[in-house]
PDB file of N, CA and C in Angstrom:
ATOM      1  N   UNK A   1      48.938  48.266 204.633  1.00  0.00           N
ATOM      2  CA  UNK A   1      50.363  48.401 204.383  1.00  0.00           C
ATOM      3  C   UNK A   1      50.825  47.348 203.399  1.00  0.00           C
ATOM      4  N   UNK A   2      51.853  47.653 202.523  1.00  0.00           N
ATOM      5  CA  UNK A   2      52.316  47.013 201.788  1.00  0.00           C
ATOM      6  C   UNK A   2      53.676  46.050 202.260  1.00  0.00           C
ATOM      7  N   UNK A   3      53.640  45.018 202.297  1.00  0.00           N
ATOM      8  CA  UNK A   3      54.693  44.273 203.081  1.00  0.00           C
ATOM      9  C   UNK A   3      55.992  43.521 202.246  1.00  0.00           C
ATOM     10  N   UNK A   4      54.976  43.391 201.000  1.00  0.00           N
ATOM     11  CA  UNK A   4      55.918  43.212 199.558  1.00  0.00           C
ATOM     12  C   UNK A   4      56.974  43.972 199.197  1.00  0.00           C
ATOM     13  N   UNK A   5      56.567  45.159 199.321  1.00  0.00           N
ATOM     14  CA  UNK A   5      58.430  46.090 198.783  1.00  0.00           C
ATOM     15  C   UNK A   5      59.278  45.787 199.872  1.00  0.00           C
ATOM     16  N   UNK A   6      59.078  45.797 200.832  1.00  0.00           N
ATOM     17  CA  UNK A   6      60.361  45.807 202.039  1.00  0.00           C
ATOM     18  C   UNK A   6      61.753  44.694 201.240  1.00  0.00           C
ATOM     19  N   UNK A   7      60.664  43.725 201.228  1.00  0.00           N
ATOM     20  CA  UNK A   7      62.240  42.708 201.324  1.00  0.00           C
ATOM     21  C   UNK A   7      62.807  43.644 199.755  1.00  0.00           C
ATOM     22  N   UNK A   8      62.009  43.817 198.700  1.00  0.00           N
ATOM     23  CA  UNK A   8      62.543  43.958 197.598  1.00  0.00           C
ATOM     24  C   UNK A   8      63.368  45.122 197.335  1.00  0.00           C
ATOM     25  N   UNK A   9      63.508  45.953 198.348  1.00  0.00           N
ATOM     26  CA  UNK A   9      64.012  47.180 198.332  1.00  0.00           C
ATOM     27  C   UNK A   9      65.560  47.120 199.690  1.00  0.00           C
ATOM     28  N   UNK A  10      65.344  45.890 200.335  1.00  0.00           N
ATOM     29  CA  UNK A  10      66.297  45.500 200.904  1.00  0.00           C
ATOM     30  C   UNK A  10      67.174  44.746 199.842  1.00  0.00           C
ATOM     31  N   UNK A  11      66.683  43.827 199.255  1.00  0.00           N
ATOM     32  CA  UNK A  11      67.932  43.100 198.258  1.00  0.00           C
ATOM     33  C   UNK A  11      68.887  44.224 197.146  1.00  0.00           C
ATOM     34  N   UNK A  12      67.508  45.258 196.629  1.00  0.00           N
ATOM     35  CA  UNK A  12      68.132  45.823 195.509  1.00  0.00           C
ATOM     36  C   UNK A  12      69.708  46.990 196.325  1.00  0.00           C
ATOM     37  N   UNK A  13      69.440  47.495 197.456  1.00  0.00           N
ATOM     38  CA  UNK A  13      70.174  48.469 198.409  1.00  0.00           C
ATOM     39  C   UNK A  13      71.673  46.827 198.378  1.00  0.00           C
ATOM     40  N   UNK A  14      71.438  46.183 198.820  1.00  0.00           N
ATOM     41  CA  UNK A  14      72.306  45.026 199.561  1.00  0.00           C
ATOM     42  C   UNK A  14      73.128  44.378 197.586  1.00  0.00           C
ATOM     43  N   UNK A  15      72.431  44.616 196.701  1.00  0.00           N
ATOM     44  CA  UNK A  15      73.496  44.621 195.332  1.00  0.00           C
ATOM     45  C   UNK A  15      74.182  45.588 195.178  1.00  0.00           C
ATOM     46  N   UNK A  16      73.185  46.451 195.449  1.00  0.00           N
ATOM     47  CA  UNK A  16      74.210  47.691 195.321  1.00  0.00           C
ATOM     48  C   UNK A  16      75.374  48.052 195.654  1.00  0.00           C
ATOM     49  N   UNK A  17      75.611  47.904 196.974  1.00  0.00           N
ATOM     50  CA  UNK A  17      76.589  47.962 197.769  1.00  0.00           C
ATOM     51  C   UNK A  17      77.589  46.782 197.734  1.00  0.00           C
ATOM     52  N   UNK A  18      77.159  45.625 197.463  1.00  0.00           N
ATOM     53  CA  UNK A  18      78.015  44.596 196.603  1.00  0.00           C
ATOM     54  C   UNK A  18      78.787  44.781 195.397  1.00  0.00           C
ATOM     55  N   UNK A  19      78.304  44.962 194.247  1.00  0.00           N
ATOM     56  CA  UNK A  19      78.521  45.221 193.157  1.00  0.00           C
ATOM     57  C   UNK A  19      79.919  46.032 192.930  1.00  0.00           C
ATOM     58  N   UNK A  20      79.889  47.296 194.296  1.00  0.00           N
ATOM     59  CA  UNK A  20      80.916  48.110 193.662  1.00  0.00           C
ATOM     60  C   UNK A  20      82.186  47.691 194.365  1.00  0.00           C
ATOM     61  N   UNK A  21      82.039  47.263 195.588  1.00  0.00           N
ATOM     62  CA  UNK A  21      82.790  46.497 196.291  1.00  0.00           C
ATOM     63  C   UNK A  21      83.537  45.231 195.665  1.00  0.00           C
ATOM     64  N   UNK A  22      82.711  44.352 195.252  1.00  0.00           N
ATOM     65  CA  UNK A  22      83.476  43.376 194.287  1.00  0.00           C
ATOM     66  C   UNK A  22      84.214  44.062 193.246  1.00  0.00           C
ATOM     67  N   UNK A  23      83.916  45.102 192.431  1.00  0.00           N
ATOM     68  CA  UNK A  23      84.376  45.336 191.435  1.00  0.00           C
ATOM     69  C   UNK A  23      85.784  46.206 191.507  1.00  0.00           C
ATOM     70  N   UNK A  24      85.712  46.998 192.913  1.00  0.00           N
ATOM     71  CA  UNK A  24      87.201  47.401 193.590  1.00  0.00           C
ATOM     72  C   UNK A  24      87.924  46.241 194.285  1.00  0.00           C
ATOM     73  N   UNK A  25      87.225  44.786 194.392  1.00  0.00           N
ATOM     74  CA  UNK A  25      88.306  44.029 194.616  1.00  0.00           C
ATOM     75  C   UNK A  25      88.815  43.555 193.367  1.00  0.00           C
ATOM     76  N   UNK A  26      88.291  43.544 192.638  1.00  0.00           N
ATOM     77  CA  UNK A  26      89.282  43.231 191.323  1.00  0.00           C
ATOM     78  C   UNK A  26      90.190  44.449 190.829  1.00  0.00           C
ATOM     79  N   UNK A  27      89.779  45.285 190.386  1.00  0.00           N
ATOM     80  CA  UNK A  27      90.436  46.630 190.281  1.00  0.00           C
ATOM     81  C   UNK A  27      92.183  46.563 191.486  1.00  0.00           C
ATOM     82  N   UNK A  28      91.925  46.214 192.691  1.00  0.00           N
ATOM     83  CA  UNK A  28      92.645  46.221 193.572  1.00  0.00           C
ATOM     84  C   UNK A  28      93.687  44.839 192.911  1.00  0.00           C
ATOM     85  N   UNK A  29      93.204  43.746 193.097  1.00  0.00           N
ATOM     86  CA  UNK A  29      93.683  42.773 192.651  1.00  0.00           C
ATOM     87  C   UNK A  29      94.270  43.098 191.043  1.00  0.00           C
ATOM     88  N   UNK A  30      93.820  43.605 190.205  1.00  0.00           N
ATOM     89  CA  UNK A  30      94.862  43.808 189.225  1.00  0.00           C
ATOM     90  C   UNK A  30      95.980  44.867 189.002  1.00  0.00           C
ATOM     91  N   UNK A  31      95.722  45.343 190.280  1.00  0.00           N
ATOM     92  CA  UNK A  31      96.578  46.555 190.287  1.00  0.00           C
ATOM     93  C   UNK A  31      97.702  45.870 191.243  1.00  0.00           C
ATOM     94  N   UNK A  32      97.699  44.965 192.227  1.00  0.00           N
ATOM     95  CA  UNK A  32      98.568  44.224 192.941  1.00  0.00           C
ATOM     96  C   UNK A  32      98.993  43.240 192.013  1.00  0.00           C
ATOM     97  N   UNK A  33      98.618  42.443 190.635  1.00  0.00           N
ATOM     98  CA  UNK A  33      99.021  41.883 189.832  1.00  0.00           C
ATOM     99  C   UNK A  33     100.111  42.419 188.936  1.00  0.00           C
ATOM    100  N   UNK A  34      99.906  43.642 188.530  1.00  0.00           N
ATOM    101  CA  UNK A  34     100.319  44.736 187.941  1.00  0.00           C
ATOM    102  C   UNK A  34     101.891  45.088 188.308  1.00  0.00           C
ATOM    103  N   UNK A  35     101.711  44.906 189.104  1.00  0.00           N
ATOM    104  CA  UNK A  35     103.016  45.757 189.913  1.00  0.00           C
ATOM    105  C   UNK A  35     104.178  44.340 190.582  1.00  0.00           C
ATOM    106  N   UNK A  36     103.329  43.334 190.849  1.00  0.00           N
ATOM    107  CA  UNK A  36     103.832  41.732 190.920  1.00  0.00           C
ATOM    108  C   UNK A  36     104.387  41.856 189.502  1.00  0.00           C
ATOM    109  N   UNK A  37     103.816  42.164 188.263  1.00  0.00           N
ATOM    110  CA  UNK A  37     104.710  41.764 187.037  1.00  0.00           C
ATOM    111  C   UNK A  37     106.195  42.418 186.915  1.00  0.00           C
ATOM    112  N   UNK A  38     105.492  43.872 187.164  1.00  0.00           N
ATOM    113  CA  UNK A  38     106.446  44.926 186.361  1.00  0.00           C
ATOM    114  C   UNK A  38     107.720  44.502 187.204  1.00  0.00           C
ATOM    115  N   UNK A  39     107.463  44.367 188.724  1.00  0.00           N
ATOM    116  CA  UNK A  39     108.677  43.738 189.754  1.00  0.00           C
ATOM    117  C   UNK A  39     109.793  42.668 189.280  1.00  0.00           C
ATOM    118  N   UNK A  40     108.776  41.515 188.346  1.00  0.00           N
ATOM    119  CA  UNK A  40     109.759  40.323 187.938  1.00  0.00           C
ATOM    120  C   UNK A  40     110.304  40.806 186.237  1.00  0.00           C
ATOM    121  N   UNK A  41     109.336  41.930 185.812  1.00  0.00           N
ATOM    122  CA  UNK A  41     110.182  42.150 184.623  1.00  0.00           C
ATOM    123  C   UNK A  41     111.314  42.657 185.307  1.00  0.00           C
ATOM    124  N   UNK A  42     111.814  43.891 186.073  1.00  0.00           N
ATOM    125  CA  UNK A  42     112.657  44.535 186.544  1.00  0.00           C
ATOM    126  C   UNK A  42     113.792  43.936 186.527  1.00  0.00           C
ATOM    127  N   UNK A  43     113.589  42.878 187.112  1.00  0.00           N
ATOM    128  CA  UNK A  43     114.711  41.950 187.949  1.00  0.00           C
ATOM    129  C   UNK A  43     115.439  41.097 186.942  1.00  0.00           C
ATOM    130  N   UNK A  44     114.749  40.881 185.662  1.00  0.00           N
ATOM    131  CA  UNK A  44     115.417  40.300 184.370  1.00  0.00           C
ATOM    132  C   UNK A  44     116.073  41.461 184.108  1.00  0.00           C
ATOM    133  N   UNK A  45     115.893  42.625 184.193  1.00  0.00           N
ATOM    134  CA  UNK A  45     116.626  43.891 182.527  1.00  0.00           C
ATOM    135  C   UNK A  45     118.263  43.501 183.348  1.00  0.00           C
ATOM    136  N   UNK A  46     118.917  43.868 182.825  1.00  0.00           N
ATOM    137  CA  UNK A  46     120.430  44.075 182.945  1.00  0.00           C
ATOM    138  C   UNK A  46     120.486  45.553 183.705  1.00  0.00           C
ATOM    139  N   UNK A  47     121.602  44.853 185.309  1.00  0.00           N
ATOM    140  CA  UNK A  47     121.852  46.571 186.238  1.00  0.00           C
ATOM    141  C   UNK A  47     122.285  47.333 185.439  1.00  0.00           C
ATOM    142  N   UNK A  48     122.293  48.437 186.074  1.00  0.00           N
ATOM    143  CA  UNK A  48     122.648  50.088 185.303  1.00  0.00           C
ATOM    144  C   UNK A  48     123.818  49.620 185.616  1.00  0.00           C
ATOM    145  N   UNK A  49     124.782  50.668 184.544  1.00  0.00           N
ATOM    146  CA  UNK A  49     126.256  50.449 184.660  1.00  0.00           C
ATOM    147  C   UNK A  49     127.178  50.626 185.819  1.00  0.00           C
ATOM    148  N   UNK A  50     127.938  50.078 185.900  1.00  0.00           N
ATOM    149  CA  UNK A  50     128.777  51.078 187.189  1.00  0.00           C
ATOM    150  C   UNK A  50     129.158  52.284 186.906  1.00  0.00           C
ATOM    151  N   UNK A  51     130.089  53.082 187.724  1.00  0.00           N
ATOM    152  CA  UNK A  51     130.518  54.135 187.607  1.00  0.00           C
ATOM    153  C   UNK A  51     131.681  54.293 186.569  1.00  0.00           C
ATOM    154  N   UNK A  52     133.095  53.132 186.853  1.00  0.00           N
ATOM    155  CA  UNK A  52     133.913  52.780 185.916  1.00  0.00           C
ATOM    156  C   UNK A  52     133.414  52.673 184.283  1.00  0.00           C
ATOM    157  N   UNK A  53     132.223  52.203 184.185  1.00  0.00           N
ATOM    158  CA  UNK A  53     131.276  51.838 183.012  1.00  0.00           C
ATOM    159  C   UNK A  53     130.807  52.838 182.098  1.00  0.00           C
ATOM    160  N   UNK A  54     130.636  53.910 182.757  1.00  0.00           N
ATOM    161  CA  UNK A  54     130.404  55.150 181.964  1.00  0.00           C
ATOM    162  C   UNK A  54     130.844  55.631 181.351  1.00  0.00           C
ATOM    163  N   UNK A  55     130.650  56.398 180.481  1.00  0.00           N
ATOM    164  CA  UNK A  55     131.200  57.214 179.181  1.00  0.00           C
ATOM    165  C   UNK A  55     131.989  58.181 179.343  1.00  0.00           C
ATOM    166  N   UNK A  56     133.093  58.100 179.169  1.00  0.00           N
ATOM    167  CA  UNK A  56     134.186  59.586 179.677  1.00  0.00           C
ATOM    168  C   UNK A  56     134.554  60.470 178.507  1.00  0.00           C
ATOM    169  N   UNK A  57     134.591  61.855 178.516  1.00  0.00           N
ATOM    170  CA  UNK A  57     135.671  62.005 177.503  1.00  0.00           C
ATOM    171  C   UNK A  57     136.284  62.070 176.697  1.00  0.00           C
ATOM    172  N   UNK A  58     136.762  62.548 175.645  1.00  0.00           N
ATOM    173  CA  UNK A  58     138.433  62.066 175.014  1.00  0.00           C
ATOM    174  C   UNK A  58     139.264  62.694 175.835  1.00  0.00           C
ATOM    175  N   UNK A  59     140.406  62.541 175.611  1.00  0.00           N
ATOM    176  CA  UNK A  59     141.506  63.503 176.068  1.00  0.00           C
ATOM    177  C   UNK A  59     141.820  64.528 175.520  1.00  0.00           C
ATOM    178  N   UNK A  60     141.266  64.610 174.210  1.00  0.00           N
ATOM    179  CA  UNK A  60     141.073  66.407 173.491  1.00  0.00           C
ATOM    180  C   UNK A  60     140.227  67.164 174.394  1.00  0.00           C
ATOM    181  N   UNK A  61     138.925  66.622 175.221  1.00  0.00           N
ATOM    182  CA  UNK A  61     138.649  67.137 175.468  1.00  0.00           C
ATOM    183  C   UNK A  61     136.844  67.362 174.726  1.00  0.00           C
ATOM    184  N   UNK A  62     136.017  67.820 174.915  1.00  0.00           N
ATOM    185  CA  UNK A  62     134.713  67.587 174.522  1.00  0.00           C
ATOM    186  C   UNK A  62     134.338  68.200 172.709  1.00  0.00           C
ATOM    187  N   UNK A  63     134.041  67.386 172.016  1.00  0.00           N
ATOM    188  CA  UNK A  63     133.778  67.575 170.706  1.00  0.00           C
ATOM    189  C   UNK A  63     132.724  69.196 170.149  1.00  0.00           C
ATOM    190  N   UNK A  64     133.486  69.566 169.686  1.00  0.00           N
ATOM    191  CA  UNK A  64     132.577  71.050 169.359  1.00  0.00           C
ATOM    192  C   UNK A  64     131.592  70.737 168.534  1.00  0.00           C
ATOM    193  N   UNK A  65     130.873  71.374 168.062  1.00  0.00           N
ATOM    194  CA  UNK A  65     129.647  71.524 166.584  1.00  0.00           C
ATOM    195  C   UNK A  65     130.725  71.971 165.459  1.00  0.00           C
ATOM    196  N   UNK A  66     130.589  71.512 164.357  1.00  0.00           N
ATOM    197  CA  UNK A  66     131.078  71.941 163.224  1.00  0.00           C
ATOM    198  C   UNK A  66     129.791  72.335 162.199  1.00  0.00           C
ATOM    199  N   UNK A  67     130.005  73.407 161.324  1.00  0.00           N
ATOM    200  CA  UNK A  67     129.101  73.940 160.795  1.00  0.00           C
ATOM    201  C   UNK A  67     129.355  74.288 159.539  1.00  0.00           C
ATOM    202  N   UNK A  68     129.298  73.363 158.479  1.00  0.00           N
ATOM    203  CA  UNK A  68     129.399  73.595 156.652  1.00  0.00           C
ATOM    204  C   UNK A  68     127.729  73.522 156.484  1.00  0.00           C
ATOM    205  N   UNK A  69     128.572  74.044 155.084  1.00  0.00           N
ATOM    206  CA  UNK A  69     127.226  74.029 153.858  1.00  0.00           C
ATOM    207  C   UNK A  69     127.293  72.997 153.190  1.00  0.00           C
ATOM    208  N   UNK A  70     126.364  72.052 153.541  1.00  0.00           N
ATOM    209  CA  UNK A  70     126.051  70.474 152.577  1.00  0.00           C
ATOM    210  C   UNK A  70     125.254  70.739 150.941  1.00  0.00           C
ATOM    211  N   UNK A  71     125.703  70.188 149.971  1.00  0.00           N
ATOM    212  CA  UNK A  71     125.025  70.454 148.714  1.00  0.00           C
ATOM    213  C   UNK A  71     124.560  68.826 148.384  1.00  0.00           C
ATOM    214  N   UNK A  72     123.887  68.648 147.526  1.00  0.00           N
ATOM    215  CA  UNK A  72     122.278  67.482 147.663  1.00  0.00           C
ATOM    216  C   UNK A  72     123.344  66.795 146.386  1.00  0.00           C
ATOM    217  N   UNK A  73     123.474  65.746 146.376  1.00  0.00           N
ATOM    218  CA  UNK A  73     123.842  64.623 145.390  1.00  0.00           C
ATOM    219  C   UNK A  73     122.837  64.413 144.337  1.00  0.00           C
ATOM    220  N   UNK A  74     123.436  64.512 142.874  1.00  0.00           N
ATOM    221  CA  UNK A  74     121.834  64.427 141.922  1.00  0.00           C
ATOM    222  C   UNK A  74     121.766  63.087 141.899  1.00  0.00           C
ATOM    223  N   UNK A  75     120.377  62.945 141.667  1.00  0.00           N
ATOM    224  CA  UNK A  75     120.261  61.512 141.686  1.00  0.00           C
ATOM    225  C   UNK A  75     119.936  61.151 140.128  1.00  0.00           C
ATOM    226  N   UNK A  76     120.810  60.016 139.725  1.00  0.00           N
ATOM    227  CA  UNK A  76     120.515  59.421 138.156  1.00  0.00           C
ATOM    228  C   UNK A  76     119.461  59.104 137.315  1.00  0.00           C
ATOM    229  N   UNK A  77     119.216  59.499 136.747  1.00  0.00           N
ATOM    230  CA  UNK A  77     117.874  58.576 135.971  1.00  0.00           C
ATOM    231  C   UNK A  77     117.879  57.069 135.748  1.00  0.00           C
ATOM    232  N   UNK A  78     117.163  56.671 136.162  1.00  0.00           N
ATOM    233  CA  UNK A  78     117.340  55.040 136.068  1.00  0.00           C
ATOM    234  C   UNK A  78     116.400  54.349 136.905  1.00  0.00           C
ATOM    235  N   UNK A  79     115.565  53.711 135.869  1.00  0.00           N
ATOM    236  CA  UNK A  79     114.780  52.751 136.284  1.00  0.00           C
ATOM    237  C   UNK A  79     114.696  51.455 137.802  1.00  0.00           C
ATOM    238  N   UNK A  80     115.964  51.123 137.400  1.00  0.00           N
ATOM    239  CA  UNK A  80     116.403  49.908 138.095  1.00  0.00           C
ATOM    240  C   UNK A  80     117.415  50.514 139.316  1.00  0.00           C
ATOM    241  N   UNK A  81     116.858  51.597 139.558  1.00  0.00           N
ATOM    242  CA  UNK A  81     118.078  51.903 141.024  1.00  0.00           C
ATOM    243  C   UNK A  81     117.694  51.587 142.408  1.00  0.00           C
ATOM    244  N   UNK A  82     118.094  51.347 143.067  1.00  0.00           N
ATOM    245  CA  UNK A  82     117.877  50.986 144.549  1.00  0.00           C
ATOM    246  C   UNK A  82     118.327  52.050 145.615  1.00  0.00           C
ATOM    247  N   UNK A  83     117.770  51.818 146.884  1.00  0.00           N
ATOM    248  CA  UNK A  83     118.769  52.816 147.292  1.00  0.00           C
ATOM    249  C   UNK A  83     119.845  52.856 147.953  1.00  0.00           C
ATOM    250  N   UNK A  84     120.104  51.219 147.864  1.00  0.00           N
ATOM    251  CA  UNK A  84     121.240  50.735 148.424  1.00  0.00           C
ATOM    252  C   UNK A  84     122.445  51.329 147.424  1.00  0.00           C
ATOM    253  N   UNK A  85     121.888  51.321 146.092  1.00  0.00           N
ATOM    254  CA  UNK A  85     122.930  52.025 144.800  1.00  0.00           C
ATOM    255  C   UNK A  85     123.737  53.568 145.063  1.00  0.00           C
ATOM    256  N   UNK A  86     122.377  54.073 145.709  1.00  0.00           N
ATOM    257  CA  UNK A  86     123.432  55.531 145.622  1.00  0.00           C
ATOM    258  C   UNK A  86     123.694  55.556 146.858  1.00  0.00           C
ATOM    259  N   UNK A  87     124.972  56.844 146.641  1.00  0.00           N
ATOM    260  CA  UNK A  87     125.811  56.846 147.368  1.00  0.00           C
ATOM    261  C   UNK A  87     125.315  57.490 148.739  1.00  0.00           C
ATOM    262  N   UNK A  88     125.992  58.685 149.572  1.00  0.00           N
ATOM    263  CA  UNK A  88     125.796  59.775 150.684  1.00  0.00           C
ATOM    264  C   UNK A  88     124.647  60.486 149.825  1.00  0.00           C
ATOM    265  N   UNK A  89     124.003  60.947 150.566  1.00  0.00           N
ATOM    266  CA  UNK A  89     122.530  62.162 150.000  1.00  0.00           C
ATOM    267  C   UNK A  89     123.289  63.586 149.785  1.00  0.00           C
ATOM    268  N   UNK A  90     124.758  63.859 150.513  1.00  0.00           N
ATOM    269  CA  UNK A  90     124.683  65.326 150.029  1.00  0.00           C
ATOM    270  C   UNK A  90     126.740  65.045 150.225  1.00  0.00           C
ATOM    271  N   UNK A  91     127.082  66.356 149.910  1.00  0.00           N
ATOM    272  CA  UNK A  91     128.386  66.488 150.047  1.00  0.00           C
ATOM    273  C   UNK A  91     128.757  67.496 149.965  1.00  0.00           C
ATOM    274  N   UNK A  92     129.825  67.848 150.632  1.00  0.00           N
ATOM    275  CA  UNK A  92     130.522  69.053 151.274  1.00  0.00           C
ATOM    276  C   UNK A  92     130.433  70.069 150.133  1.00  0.00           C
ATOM    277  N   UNK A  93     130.515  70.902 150.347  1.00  0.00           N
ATOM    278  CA  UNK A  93     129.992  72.165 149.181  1.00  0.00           C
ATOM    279  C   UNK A  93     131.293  72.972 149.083  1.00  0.00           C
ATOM    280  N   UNK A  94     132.319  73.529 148.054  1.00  0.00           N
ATOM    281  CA  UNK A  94     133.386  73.920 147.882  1.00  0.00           C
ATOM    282  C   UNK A  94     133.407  75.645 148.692  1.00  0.00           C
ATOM    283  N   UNK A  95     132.076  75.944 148.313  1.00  0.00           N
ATOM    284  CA  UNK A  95     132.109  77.374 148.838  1.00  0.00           C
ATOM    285  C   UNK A  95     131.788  77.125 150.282  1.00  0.00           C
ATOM    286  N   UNK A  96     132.510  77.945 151.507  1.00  0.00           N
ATOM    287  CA  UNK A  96     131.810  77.324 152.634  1.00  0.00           C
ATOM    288  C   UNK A  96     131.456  79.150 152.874  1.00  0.00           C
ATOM    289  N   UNK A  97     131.154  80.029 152.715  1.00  0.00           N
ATOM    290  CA  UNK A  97     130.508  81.135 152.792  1.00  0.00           C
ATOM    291  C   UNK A  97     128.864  80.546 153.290  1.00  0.00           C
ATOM    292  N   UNK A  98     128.796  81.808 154.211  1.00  0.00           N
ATOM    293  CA  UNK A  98     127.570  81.388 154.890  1.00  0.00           C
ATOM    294  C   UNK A  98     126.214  81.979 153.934  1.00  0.00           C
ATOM    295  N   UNK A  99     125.390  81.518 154.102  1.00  0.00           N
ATOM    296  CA  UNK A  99     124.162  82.061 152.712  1.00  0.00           C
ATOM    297  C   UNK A  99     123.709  83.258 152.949  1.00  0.00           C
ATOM    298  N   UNK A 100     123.572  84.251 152.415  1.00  0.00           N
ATOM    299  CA  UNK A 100     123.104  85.108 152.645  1.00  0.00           C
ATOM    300  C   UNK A 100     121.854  85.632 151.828  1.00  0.00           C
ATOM    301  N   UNK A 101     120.967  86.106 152.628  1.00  0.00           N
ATOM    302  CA  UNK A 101     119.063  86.403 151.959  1.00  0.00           C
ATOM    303  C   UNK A 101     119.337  87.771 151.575  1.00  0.00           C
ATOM    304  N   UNK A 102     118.326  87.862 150.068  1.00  0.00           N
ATOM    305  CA  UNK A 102     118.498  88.876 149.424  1.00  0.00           C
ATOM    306  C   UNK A 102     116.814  89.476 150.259  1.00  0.00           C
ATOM    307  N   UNK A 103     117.772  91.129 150.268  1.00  0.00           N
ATOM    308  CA  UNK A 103     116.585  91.814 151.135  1.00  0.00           C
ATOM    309  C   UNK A 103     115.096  91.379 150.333  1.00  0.00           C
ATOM    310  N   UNK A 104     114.870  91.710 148.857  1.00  0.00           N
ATOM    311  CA  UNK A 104     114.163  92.124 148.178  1.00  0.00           C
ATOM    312  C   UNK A 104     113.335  90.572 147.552  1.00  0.00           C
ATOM    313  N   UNK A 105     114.240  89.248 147.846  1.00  0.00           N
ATOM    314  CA  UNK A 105     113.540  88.263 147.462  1.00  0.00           C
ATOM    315  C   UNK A 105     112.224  87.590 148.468  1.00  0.00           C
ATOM    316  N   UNK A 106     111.752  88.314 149.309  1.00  0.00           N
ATOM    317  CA  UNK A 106     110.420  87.060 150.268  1.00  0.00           C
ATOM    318  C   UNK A 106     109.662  87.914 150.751  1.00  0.00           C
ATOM    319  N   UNK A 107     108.706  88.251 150.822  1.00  0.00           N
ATOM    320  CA  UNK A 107     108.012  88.742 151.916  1.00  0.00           C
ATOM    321  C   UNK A 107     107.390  88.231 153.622  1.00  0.00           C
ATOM    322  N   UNK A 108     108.050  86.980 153.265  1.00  0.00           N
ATOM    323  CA  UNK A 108     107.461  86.382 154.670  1.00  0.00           C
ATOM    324  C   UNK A 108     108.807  86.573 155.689  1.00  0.00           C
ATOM    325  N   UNK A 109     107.982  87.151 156.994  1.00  0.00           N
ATOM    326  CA  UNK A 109     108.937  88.315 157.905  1.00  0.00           C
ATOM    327  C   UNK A 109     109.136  89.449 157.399  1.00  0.00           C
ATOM    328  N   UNK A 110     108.339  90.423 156.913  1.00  0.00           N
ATOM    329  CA  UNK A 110     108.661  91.510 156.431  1.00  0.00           C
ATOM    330  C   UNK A 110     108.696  93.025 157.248  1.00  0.00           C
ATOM    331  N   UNK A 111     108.425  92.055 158.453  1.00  0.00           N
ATOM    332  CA  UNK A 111     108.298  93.376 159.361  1.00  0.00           C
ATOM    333  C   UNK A 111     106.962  94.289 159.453  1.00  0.00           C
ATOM    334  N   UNK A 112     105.943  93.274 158.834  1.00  0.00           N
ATOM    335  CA  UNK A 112     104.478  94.179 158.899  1.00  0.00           C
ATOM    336  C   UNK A 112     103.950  94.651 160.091  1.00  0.00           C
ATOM    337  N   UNK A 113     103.094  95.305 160.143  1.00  0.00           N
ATOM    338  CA  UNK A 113     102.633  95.641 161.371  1.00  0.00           C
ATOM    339  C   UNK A 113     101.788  94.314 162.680  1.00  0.00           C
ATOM    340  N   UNK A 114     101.824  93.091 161.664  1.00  0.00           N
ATOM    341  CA  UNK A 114     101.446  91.973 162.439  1.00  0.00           C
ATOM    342  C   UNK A 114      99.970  92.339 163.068  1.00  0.00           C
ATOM    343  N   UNK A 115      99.785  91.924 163.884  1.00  0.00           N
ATOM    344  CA  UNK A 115      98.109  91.171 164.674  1.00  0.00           C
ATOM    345  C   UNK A 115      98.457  93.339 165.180  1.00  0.00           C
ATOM    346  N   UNK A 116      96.695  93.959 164.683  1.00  0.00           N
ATOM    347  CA  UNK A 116      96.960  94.978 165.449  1.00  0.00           C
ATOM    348  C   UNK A 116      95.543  95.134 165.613  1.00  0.00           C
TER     349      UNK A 116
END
C-alpha cells in the first residue's frame, strides 16, 4: 500500500475548500463595504423637496405645444468667425403653411408590396 498519497490528497481536498471560502469572505466583505459607502454618500446629498417645494402650475393653466416652421440662418463666409459670433441657428419662417410632399417626388414609402 501506498501511504504517501493519503496525507497529499488530504491537504489538496482541505485548499480546496479553503480557497473558495476565503474568497466569499472577501466578496462578502466588499459587498458590506459597498453598501457602508453608498449609506454615508446618501446622507451627504441634499433631502428631496418638500411638498410646498414642488413645481406647480401657472395660473393659465398648463403650457400647450406650439408648432411653426423654423427656416436655417445662412451662415457668412468668413474666416475668423466663432460661434459665439452668430446669432440663433434658425428663425421663424413667414409662411407658416404646413409642408406638403409632392406625390411624384420619392420613392421611399411607396407602397410596394414590401417583404413577400
Amino acid at each position: 500500500m501506498d501511504y504517501n498519497a493519503t496525507p497529499l490528497a488530504a491537504s489538496g481536498s482541505a485548499v480546496g475548500g479553503i480557497v473558495p471560502f476565503l474568497i466569499g469572505v472577501i466578496v462578502v466583505g466588499g459587498l458590506i463595504f459597498a453598501v457602508y459607502w453608498g449609506r454615508r454618500q446618501r446622507a451627504q446629498e441634499p433631502a428631496p423637496p418638500r411638498p410646498e417645494e414642488q413645481p406647480t402650475l401657472p395660473e393659465s393653466g398648463p403650457v400647450r405645444e406650439v408648432r411653426e416652421r423654423r427656416e436655417p440662418t445662412e451662415v457668412p463666409e468668413n474666416d475668423g468667425l466663432t460661434p459665439h459670433d452668430l446669432s440663433g441657428s434658425s428663425h421663424r419662417a413667414a409662411d407658416q403653411e404646413p409642408q406638403t410632399w409632392d406625390d411624384n417626388g420619392s420613392s421611399f414609402g411607396s407602397g410596394g408590396p414590401g417583404r413577400t
